[in-house]
N, C-alpha and C. Protein backbone atom coordinates (compact mmCIF):
# COMPACT_ATOMS: atom_id res chain seq x y z
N UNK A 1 -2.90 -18.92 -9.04
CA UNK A 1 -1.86 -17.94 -8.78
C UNK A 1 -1.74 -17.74 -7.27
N UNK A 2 -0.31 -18.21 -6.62
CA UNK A 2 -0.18 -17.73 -5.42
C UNK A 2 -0.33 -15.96 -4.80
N UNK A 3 -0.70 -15.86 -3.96
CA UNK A 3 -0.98 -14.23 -3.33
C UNK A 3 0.14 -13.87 -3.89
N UNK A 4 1.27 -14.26 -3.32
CA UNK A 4 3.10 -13.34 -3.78
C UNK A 4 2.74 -12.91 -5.10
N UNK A 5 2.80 -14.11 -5.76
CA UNK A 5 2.63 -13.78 -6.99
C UNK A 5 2.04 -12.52 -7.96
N UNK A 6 0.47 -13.07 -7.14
CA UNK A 6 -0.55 -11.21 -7.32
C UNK A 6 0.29 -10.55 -7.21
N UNK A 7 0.88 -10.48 -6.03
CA UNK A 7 1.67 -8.99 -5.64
C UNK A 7 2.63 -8.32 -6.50
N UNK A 8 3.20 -9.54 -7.07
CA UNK A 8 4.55 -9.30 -8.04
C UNK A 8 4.01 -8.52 -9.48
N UNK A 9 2.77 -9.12 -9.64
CA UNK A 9 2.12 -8.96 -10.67
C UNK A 9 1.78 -6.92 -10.58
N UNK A 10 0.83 -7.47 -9.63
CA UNK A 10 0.05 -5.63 -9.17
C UNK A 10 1.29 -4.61 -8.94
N UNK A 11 2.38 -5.04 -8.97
CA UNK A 11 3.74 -3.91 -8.84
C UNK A 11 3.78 -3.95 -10.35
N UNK A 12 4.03 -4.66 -10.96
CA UNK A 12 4.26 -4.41 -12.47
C UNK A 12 3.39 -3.46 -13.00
N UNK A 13 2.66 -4.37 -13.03
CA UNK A 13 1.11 -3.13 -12.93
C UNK A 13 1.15 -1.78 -12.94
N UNK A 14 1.40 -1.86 -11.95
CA UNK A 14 1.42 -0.53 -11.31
C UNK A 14 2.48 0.57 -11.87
N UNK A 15 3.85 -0.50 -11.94
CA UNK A 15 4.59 0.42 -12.83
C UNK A 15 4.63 0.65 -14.20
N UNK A 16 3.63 0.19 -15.01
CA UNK A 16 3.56 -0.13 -16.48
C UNK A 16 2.88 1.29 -16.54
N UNK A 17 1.61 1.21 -15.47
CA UNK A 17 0.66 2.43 -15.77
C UNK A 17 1.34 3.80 -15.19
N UNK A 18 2.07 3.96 -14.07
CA UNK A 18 2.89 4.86 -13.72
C UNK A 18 2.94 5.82 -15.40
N UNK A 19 2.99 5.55 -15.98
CA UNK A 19 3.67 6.19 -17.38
C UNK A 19 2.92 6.69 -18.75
N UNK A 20 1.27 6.30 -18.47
CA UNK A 20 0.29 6.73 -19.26
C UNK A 20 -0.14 7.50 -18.61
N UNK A 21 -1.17 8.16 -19.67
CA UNK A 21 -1.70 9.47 -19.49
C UNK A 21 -2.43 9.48 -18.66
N UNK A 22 -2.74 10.56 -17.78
CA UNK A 22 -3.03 10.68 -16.28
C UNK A 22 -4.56 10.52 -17.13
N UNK A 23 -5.19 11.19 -17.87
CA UNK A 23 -6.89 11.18 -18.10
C UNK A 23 -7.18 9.71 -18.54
N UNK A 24 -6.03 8.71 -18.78
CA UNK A 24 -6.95 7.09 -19.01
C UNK A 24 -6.43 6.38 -18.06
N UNK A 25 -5.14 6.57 -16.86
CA UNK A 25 -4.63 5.68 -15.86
C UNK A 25 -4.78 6.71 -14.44
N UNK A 26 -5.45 6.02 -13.19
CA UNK A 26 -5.90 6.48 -11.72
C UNK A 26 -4.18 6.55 -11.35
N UNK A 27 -3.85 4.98 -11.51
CA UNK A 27 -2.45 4.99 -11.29
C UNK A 27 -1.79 5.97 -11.43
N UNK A 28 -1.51 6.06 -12.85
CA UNK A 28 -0.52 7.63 -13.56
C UNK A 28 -0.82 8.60 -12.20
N UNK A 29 -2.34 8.91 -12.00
CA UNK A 29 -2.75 10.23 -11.74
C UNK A 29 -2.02 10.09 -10.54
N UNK A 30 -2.47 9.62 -9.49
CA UNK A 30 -1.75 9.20 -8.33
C UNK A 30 -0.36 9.39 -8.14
N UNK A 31 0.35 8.67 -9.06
CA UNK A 31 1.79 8.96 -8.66
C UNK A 31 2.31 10.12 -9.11
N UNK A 32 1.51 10.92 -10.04
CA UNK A 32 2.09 12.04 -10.67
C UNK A 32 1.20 13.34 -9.33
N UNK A 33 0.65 12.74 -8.41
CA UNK A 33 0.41 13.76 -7.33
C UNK A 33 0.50 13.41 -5.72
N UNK A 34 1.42 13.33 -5.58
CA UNK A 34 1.90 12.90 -4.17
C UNK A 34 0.82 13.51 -2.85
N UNK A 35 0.32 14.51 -3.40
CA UNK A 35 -0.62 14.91 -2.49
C UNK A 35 -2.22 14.59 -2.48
N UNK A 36 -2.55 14.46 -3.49
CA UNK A 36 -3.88 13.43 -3.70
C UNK A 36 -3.72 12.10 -3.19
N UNK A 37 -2.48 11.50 -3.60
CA UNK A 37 -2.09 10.23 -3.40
C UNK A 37 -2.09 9.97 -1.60
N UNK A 38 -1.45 11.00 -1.18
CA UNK A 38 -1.56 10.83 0.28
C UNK A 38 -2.68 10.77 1.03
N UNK A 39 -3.68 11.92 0.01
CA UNK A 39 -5.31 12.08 1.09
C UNK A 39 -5.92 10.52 1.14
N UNK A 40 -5.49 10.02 -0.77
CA UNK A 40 -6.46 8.67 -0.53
C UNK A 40 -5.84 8.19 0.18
N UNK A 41 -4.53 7.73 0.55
CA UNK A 41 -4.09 7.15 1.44
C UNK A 41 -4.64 7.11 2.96
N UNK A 42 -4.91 8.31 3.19
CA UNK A 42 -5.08 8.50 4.91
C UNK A 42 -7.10 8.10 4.43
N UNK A 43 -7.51 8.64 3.05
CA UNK A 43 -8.85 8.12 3.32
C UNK A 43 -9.60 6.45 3.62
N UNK A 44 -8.21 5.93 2.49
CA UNK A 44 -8.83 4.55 2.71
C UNK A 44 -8.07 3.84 3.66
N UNK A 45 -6.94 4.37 4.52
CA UNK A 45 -6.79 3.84 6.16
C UNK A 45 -7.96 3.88 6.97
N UNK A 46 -8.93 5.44 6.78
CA UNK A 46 -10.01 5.62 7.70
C UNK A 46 -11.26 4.08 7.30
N UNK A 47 -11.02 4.29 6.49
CA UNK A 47 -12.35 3.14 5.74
C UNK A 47 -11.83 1.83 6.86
N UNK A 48 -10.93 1.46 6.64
CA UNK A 48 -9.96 0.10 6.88
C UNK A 48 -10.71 0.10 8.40
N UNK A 49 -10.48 1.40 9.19
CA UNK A 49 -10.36 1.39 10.74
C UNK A 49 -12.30 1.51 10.72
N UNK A 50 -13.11 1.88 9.89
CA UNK A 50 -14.84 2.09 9.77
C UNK A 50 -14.79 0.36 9.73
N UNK A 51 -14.63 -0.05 8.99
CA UNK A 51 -14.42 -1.44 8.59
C UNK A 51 -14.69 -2.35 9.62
N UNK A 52 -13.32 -2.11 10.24
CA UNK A 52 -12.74 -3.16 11.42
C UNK A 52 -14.26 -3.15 12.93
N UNK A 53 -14.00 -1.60 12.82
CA UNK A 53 -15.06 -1.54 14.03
C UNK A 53 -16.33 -1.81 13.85
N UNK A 54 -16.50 -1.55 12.71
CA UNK A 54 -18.48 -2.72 12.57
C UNK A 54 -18.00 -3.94 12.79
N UNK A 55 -17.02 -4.44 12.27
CA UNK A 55 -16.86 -5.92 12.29
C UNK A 55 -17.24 -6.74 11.15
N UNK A 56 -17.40 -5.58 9.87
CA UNK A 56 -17.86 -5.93 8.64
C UNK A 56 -16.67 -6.91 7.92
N UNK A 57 -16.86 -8.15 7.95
CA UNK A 57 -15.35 -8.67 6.96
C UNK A 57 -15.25 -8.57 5.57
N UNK A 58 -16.63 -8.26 5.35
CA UNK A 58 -16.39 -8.33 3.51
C UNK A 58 -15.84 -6.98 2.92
N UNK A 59 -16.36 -6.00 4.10
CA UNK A 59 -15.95 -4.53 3.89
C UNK A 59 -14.47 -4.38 4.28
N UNK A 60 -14.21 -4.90 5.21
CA UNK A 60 -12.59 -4.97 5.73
C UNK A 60 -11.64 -5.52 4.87
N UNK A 61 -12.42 -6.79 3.89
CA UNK A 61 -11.62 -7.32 2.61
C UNK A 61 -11.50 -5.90 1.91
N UNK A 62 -12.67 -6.08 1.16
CA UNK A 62 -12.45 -4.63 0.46
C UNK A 62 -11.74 -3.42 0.23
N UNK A 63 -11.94 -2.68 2.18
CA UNK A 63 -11.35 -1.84 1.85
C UNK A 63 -9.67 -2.35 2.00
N UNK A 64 -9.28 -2.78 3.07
CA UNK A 64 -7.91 -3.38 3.02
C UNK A 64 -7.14 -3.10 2.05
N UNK A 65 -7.99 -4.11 0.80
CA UNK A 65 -7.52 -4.17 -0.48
C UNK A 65 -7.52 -2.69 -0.94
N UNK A 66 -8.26 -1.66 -0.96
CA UNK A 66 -8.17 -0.34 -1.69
C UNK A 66 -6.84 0.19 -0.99
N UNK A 67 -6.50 -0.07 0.27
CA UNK A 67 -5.44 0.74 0.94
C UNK A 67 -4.54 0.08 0.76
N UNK A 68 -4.30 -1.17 0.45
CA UNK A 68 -2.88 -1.87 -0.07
C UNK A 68 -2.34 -1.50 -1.63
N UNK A 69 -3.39 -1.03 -2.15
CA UNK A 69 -3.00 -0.65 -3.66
C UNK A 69 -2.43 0.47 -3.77
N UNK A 70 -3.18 1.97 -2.82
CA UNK A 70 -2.92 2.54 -2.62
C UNK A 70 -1.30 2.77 -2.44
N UNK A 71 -0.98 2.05 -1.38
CA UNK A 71 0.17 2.08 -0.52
C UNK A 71 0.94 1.10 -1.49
N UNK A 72 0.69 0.61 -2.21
CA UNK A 72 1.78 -0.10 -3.17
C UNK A 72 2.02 1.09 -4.13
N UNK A 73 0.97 1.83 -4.55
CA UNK A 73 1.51 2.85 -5.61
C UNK A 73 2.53 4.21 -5.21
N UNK A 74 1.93 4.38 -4.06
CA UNK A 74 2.99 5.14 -3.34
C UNK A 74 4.27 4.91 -2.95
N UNK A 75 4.64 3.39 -2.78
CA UNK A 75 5.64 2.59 -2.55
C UNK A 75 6.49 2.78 -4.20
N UNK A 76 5.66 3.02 -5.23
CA UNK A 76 6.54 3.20 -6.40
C UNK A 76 7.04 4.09 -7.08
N UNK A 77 5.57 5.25 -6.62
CA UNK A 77 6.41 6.74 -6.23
C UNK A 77 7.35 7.06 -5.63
N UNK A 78 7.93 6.42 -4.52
CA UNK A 78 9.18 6.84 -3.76
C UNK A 78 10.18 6.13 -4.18
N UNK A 79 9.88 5.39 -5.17
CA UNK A 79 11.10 4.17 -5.52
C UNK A 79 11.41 2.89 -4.91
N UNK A 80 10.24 2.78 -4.13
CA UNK A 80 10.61 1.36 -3.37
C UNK A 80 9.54 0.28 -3.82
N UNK A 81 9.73 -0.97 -2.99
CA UNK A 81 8.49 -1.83 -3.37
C UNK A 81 8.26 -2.80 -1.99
N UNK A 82 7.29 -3.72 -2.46
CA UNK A 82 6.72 -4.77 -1.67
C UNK A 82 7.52 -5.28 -0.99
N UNK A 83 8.64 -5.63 -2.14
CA UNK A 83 9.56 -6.34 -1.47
C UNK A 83 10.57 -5.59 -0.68
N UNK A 84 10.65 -4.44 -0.37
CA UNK A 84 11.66 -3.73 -0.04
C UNK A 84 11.21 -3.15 1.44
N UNK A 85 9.63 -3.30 1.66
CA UNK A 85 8.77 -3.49 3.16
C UNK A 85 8.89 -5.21 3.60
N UNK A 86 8.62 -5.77 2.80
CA UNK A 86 8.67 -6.81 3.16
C UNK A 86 10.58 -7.34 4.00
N UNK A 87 11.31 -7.13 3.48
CA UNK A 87 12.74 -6.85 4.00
C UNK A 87 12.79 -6.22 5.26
N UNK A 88 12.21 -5.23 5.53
CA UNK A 88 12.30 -4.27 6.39
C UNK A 88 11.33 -5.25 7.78
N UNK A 89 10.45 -6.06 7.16
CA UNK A 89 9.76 -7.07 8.24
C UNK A 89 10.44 -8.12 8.95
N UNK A 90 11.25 -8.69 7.42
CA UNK A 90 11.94 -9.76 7.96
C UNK A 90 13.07 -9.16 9.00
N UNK A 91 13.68 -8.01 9.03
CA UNK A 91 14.58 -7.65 9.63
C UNK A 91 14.09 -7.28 11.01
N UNK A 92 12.71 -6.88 11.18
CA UNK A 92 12.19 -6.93 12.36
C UNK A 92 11.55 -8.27 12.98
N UNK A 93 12.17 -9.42 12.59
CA UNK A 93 11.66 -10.45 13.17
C UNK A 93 12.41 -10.90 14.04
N UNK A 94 11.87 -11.03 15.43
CA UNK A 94 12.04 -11.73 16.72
C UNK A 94 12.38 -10.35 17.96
N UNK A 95 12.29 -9.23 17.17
CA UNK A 95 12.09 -8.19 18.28
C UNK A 95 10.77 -7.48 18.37
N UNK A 96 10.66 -7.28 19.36
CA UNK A 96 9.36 -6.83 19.82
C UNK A 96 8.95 -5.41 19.58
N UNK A 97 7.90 -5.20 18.87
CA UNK A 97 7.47 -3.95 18.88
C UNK A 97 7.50 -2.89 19.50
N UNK A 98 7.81 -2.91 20.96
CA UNK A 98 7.93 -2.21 21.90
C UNK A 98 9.53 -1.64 21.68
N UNK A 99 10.30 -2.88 21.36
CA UNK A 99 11.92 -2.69 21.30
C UNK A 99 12.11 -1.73 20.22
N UNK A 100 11.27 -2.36 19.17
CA UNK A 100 11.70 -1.85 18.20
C UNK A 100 11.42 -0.20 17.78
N UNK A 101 10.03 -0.05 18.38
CA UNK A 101 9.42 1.11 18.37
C UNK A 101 10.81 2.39 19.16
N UNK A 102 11.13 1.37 20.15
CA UNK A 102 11.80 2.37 21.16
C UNK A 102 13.39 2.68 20.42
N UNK A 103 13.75 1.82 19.24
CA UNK A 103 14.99 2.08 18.74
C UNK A 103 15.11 3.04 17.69
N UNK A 104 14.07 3.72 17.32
CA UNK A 104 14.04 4.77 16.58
C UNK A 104 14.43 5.69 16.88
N UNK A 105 15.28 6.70 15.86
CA UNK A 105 15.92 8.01 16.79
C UNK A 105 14.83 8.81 15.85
């Protein structure tokens, strides 16, 4: 299975469980609390950045992965998806971060 693929997959996923009962799906619970959902969010960014600075890679796999799931489920809470960041990349391709940063109102 190509990575995309996973991805396509773990959105389904994600939205299948969106819809069971919060006491047998993390998922459910998560999207049915935007504010839990956010702490893990900012918790397993911190992990990501603990990670990086040991220089641990298996931990940086790891957590990575906990904060991409994260941030995919939240991505389905708001109604959007992978592919709908992923768009938003391609559209930032060939300008520079700096540009781009600075074109925000």
């Amino acid at each position: 299975m190509k990575n995309i693929d996973y991805l396509e997959k773990l959105t389904e996923t994600i939205k299948n469980n969106s819809f069971k009962d919060v006491e047998v799906s993390y998922t459910a619970k998560l999207i049915g609390d935007i504010e839990y959902l956010s702490k893990k969010i900012g918790e397993e960014a911190a992990e990501v950045i603990v990670a990086a600075m040991s220089k641990d890679k298996d931990n940086l796999k790891r957590e990575a992965a906990d904060l991409i799931y994260h941030l995919m489920v939240l991505l389905e809470q708001g109604n959007l998806s992978i592919d709908d960041v992923c768009g938003e990349l391609m559209r930032r391709r060939g300008v520079s971060g700096h540009e781009e940063k600075s074109s925000r109102k």
